[in-house]
C-alpha atoms as a PDB file:
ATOM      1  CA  UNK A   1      30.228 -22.596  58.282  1.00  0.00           C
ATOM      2  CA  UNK A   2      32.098 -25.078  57.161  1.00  0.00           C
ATOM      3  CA  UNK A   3      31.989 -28.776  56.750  1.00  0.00           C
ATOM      4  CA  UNK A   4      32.168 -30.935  59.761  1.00  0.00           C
ATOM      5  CA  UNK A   5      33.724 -33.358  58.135  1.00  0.00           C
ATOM      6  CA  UNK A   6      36.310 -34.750  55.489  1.00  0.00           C
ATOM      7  CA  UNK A   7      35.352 -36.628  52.700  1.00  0.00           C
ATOM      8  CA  UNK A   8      37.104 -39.823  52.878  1.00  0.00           C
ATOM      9  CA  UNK A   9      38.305 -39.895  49.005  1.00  0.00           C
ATOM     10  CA  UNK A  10      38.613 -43.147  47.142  1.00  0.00           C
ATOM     11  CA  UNK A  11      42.495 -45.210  48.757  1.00  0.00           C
ATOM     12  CA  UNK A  12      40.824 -44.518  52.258  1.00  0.00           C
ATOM     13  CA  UNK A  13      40.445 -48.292  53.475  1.00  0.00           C
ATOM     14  CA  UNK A  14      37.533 -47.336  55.437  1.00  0.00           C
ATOM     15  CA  UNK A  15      35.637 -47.495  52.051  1.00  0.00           C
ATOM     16  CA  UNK A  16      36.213 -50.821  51.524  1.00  0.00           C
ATOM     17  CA  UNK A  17      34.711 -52.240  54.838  1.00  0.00           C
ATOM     18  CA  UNK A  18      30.992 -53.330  55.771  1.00  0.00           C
ATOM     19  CA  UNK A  19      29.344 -50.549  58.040  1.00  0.00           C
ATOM     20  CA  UNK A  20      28.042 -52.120  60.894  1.00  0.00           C
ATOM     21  CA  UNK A  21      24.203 -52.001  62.086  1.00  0.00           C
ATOM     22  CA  UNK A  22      22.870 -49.309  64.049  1.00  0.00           C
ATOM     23  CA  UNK A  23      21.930 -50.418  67.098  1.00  0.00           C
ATOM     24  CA  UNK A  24      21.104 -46.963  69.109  1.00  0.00           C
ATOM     25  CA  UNK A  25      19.071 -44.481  67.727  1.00  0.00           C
ATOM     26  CA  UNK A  26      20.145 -41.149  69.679  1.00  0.00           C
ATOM     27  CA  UNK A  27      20.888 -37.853  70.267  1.00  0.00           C
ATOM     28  CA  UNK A  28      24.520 -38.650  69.352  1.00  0.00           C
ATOM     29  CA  UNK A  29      23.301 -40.184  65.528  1.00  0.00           C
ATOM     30  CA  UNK A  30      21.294 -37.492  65.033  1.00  0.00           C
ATOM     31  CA  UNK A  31      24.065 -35.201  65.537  1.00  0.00           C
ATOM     32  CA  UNK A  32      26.238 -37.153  63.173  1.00  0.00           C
ATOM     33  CA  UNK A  33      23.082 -36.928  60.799  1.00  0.00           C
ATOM     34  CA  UNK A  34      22.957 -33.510  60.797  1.00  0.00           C
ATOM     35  CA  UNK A  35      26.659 -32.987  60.704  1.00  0.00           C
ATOM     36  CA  UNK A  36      27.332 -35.250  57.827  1.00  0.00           C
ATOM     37  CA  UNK A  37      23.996 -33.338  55.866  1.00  0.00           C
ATOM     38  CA  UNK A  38      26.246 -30.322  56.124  1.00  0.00           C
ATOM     39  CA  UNK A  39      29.110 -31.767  54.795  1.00  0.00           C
ATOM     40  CA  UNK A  40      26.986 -33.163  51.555  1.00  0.00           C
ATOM     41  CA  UNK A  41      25.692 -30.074  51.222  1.00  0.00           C
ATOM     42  CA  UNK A  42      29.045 -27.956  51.085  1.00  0.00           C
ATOM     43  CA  UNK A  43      30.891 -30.783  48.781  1.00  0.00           C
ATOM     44  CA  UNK A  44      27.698 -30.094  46.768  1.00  0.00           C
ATOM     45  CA  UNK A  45      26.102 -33.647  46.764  1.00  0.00           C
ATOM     46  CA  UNK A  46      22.836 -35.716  46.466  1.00  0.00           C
ATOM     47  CA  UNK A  47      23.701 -37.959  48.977  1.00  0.00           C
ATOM     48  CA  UNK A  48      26.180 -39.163  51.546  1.00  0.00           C
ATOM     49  CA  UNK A  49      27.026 -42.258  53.519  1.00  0.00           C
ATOM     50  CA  UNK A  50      28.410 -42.140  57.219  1.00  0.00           C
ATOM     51  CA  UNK A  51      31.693 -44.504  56.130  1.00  0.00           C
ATOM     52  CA  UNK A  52      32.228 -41.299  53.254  1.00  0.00           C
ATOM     53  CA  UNK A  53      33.059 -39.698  56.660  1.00  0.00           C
ATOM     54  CA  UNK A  54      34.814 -42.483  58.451  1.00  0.00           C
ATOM     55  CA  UNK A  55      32.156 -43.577  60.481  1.00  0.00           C
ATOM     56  CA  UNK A  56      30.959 -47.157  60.284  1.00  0.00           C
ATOM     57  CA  UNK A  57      27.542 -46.766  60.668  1.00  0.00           C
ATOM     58  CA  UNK A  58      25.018 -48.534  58.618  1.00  0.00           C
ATOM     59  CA  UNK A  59      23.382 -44.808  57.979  1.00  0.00           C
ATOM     60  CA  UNK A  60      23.425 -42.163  54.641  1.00  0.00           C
ATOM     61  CA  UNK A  61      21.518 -38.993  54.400  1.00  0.00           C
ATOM     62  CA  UNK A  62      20.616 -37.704  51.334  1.00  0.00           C
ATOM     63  CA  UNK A  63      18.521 -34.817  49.254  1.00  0.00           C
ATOM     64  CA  UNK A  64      17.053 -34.923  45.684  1.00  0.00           C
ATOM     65  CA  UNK A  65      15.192 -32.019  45.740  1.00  0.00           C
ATOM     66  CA  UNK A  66      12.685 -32.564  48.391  1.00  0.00           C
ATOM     67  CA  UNK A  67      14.179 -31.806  51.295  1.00  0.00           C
ATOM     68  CA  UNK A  68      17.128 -33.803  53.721  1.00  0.00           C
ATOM     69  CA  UNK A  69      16.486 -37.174  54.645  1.00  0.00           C
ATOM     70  CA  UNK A  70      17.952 -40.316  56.814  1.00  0.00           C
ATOM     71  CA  UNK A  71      18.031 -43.300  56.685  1.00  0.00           C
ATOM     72  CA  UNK A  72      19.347 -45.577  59.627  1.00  0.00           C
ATOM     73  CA  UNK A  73      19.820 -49.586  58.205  1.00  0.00           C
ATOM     74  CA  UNK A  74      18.464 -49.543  55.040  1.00  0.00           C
ATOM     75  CA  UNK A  75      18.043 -52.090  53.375  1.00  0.00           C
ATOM     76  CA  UNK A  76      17.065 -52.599  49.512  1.00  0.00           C
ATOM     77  CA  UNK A  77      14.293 -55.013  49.509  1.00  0.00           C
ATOM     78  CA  UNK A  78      13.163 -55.331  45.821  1.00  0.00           C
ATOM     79  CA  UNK A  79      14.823 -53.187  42.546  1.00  0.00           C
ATOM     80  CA  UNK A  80      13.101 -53.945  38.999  1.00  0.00           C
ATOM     81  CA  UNK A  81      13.706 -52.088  35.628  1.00  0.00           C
ATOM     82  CA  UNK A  82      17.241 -51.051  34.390  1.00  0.00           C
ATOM     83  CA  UNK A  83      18.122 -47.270  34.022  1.00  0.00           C
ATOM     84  CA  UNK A  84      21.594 -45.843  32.397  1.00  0.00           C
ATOM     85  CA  UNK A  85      22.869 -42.494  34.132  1.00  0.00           C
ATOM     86  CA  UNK A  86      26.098 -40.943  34.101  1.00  0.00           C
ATOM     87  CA  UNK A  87      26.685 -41.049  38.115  1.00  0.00           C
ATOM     88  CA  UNK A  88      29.789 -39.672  40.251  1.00  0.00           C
ATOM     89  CA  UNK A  89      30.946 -39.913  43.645  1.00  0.00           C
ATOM     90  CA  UNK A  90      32.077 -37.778  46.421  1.00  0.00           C
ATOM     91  CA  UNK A  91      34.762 -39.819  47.149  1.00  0.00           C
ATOM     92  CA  UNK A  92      35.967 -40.248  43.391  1.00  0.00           C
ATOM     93  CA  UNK A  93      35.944 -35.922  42.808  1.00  0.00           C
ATOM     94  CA  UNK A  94      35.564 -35.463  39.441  1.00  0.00           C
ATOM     95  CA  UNK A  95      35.119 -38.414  37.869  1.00  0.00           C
ATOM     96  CA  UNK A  96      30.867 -39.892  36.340  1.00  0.00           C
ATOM     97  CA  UNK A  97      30.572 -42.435  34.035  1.00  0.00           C
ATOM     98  CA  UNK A  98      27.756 -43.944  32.677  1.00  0.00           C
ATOM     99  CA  UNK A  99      26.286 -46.884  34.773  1.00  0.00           C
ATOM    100  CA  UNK A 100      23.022 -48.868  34.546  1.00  0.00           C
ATOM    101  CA  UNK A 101      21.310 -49.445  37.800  1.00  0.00           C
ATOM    102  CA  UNK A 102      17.585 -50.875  38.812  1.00  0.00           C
ATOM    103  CA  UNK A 103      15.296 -48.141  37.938  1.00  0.00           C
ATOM    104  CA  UNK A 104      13.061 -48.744  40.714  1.00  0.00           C
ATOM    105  CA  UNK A 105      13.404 -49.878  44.221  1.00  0.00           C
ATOM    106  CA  UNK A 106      11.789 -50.278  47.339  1.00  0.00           C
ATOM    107  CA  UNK A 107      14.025 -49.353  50.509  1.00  0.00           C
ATOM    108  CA  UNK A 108      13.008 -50.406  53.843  1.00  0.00           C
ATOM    109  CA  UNK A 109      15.004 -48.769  56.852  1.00  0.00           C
ATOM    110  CA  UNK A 110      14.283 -46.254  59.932  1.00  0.00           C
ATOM    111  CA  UNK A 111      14.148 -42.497  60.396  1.00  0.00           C
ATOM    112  CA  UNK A 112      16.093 -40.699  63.646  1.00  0.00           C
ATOM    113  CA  UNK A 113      12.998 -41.341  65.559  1.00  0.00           C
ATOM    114  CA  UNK A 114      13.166 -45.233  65.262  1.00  0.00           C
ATOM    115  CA  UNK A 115       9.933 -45.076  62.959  1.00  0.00           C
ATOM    116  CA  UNK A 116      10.058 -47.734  60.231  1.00  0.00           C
ATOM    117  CA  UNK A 117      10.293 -46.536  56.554  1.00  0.00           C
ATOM    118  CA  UNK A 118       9.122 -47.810  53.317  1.00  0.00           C
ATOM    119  CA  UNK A 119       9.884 -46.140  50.373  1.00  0.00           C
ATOM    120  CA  UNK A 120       9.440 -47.123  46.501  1.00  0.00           C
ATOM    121  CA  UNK A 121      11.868 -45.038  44.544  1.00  0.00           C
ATOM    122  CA  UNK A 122      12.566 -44.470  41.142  1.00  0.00           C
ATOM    123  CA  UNK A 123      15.127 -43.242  38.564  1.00  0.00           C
ATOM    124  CA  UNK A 124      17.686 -40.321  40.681  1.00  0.00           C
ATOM    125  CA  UNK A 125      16.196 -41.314  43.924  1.00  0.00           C
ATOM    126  CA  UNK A 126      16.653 -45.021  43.878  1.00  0.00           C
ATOM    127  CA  UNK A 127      19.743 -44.381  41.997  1.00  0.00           C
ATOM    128  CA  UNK A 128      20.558 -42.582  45.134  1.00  0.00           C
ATOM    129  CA  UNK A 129      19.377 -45.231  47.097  1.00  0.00           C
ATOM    130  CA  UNK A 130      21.525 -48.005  45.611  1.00  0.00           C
ATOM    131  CA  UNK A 131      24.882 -45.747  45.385  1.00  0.00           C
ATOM    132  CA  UNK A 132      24.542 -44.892  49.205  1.00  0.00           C
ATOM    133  CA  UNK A 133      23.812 -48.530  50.414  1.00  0.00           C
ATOM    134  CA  UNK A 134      26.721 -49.840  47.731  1.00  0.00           C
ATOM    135  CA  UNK A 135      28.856 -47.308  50.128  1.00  0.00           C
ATOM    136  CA  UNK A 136      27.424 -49.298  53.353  1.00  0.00           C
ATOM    137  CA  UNK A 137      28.728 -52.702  52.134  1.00  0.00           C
ATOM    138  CA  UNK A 138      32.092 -51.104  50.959  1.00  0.00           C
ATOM    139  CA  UNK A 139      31.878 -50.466  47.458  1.00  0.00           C
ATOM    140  CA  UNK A 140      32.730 -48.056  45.114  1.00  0.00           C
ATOM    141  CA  UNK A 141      30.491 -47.344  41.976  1.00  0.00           C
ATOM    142  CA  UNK A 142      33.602 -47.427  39.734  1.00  0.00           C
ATOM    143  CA  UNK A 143      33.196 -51.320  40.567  1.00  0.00           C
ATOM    144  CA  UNK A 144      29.907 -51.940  39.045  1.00  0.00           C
ATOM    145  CA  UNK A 145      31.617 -50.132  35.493  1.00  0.00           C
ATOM    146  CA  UNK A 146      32.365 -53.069  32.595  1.00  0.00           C
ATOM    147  CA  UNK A 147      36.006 -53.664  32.692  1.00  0.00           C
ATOM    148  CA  UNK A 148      37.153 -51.324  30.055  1.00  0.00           C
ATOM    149  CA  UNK A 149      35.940 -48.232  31.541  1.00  0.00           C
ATOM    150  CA  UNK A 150      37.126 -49.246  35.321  1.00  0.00           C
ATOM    151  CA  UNK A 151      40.538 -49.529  34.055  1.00  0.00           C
ATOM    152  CA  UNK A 152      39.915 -46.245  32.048  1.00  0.00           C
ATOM    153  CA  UNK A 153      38.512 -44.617  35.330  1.00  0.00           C
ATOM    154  CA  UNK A 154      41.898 -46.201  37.500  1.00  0.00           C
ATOM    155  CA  UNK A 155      44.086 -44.478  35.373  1.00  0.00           C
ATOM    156  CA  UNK A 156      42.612 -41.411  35.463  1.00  0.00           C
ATOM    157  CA  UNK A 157      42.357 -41.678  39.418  1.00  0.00           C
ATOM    158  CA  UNK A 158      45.941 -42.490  39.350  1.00  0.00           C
ATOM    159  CA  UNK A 159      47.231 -39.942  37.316  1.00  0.00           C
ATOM    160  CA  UNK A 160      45.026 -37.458  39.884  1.00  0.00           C
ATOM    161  CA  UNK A 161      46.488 -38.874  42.246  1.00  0.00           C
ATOM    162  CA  UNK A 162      49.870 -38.278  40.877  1.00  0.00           C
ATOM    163  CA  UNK A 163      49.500 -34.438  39.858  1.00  0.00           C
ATOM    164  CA  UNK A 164      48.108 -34.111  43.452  1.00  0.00           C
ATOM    165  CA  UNK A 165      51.501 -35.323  45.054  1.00  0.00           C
ATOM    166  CA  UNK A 166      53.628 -33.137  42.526  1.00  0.00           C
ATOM    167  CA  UNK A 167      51.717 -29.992  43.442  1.00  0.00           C
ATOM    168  CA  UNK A 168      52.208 -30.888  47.171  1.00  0.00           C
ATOM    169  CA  UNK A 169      55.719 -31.362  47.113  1.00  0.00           C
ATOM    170  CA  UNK A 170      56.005 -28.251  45.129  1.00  0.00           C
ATOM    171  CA  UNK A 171      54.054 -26.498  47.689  1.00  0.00           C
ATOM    172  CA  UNK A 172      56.738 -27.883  50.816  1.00  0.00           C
ATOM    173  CA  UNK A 173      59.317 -26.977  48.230  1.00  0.00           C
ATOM    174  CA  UNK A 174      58.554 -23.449  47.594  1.00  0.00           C
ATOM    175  CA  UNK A 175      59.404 -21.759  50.975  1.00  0.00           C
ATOM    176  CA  UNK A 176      62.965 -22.960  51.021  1.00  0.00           C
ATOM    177  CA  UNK A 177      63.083 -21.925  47.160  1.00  0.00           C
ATOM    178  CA  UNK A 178      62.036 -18.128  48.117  1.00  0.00           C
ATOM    179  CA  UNK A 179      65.414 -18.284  50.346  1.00  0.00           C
ATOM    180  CA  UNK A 180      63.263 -19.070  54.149  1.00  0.00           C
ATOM    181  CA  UNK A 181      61.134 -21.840  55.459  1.00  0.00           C
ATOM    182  CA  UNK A 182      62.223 -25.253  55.247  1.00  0.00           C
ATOM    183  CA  UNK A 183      62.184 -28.542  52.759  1.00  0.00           C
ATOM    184  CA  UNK A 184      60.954 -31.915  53.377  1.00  0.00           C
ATOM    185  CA  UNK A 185      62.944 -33.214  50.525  1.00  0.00           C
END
C-alpha cells in the first residue's frame, strides 16, 4: 500500500504556519492518525506532524521503537539538560546536522480517546517530541542550526532544489527529443 499522503517538503508555506488546536476528537482524526502513521512509516521516519501533510492540526504521531503513538495538542511543559544529535527531517530529504536540544522533557497532550497524557521523555524520544511540536508552531529544525551551518544547509537545499528542476525539464524534454510526445519549453 502506499502512502496516503505527500510529504509537504521544505518551500511548502503550510510549514511555516501555527497548526491550530484540536477541538474534536473523532472518528475522522483518528483516520487522519492512522493515515498519516502510514505515510511516516513508508518515508521511513520516527515521527510525523499533521501540517508535514498539509493539515493544520495541532496533532503528530510518532514511533521510536515502542510501538505508534498520538498525540492530539501537545504541549511541552518543562525540558532540562542539553543533548547534541545529528537530526533530519522529512520535509528537508536528505539533509541532518548536528543540533543540541533539551535532553529531557515532559509533554502533556491527549491520546485519540480524549484521555490526558503525561509523558517524561528523554534523549531520541523527547528529541522527537520537540522536532514534532517545532513542526506545530511552523518551524523547521534547520532554524534552530547556528548561522553558519543554516546558510550551509540553504545552499545545499537550493542547489537540490535546482538539480530537481533540471532533471524535470529534461524529463518533459525527452519525448519530443525521441521524435513524439510534446515539449513544454
Amino acid at each position: 500500500m502506499s502512502a496516503p499522503y505527500e510529504i509537504r517538503v521544505i518551500g511548502d508555506p503550510v510549514l511555516r504556519v501555527r497548526a491550530a488546536e484540536v477541538v474534536d476528537i473523532d472518528g475522522k482524526l483518528a483516520r487522519l492518525a492512522e493515515d498519516m502513521l502510514t505515510t511516516m512509516y513508508d518515508a521511513p521516519g520516527l515521527g510525523l506532524a499533521a501540517p508535514q501533510v498539509g493539515v493544520q492540526k495541532r496533532l503528530f504521531v510518532y514511533d521510536v521503537g515502542e510501538g505508534p503513538q498520538t498525540i492530539v495538542n501537545p504541549e511541552i511543559v518543562e525540558s532540562r539538560g542539553e543533548w547534541a544529535y545529528d537530526e533530519g527531517c522529512l520535509s528537508i530529504p536528505g539533509l541532518a546536522f548536528e543540533l543540541v536540544r533539551p535532553k529531557e522533557v515532559h509533554l502533556k497532550g491527549y491520546d485519540l480517546e480524549g484521555n490526558e497524557l503525561s509523558i517524561e521523555a528523554d534523549e531520541l524520544l523527547a528529541r522527537a517530541f520537540q522536532h514534532e511540536m517545532d513542526h506545530l508552531d511552523g518551524v523547521l529544525f534547520i532554524e534552530r542550526l547556528d548561522d553558519d551551518t543554516r546558510k550551509a544547509a540553504m545552499k545545499i537545499i537550493r542547489e537540490q532544489r535546482l538539480t530537481a528542476a533540471d532533471l524535470a525539464d529534461a524529463d518533459l524534454a525527452a519525448p519530443a527529443a525521441r521524435g513524439g510526445g510534446f515539449s513544454l519549453r
